[in-house]
Protein backbone atom coordinates (compact mmCIF):
# COMPACT_ATOMS: atom_id res chain seq x y z
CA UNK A 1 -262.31 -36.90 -108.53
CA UNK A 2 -262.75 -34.07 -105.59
CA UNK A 3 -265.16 -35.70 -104.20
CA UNK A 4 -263.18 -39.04 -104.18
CA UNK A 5 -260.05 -37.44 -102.74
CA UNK A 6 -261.71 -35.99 -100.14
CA UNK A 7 -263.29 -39.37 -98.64
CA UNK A 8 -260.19 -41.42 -99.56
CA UNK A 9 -258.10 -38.61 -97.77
CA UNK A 10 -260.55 -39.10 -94.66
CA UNK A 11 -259.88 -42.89 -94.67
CA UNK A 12 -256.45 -42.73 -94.86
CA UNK A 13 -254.93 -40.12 -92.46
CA UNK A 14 -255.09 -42.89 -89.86
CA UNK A 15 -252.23 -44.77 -91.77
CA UNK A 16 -249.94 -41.65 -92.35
CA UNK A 17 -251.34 -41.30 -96.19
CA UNK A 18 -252.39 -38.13 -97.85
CA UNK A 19 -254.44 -37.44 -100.27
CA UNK A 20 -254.49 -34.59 -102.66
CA UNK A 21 -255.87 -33.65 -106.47
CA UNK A 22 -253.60 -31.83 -109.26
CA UNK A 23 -255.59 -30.19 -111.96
CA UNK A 24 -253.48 -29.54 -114.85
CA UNK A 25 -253.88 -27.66 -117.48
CA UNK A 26 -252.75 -27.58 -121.29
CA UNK A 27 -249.56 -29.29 -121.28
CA UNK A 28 -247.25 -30.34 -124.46
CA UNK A 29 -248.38 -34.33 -124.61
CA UNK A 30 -249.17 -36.49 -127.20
CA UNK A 31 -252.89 -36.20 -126.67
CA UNK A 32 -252.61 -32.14 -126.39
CA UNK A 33 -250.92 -32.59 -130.45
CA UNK A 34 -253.30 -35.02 -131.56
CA UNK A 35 -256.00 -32.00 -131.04
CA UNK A 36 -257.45 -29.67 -134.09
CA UNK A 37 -254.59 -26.64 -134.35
CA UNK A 38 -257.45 -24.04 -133.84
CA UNK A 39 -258.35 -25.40 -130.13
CA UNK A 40 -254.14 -25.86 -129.24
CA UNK A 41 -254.20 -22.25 -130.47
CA UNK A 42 -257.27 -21.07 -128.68
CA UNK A 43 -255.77 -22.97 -125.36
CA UNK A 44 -251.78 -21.29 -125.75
CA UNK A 45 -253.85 -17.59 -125.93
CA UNK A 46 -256.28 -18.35 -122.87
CA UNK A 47 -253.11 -19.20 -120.90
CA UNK A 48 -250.99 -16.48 -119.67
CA UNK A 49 -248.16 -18.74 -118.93
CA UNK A 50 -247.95 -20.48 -122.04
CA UNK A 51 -249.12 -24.41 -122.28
CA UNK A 52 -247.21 -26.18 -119.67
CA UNK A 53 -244.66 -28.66 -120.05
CA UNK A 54 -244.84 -32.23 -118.15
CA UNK A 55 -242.33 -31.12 -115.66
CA UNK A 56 -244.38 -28.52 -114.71
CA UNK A 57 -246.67 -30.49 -113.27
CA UNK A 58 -244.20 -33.60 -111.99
CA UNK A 59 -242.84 -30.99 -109.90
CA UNK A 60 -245.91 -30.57 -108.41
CA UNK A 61 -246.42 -33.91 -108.03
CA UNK A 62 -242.99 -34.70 -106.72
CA UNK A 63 -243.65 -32.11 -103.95
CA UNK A 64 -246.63 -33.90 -102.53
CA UNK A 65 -245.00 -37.17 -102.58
CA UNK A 66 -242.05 -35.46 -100.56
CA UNK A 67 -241.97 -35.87 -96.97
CA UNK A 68 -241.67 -31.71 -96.85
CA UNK A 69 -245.69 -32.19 -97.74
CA UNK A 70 -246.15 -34.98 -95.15
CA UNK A 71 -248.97 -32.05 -93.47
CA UNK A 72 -250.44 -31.00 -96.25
CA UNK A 73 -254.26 -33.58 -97.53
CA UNK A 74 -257.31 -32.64 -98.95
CA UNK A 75 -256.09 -30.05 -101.33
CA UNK A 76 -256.98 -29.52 -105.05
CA UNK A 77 -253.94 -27.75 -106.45
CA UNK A 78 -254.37 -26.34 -109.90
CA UNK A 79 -251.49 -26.29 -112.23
CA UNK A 80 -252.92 -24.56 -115.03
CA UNK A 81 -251.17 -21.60 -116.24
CA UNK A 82 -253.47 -19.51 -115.29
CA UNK A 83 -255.86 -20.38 -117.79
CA UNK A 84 -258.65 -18.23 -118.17
């Protein structure tokens, strides 16, 4: 998915459009419940901020879109807690 970002990033500056990749990490969704307790467990202690909610990372996401990140392509932002 880098790799992708960073050519369609390339091909697209010309029309005004950026490009960038958010890594998330554990956050409370459907498919996070649906996995064994131990590994949900084994995730929540590995990350110091606790597993993330979905408006963690939409807020991310909403930044990008924003016109106040109009300058900013290319990037891989991780949104992970700090995972470990």
């Amino acid at each position: 998915m880098e790799a992708f970002s960073a050519v369609l990033a390339g091909e697209l500056v010309s029309r005004g459009i950026t490009v960038n990749v958010v890594s998330p990490g554990a956050v409370e969704t459907k498919m996070l419940r649906g996995l064994p307790k131990e590994f949900q467990e084994t995730l929540a202690q590995r990350t110091p901020l606790g597993i993330g909610q979905p408006s963690d990372i939409a807020g991310i996401v909403s930044y990008l879109a924003s016109d106040e990140a109009r300058w900013i392509t290319n990037e891989k932002i991780r949104c992970d807690g700090g995972i470990r």
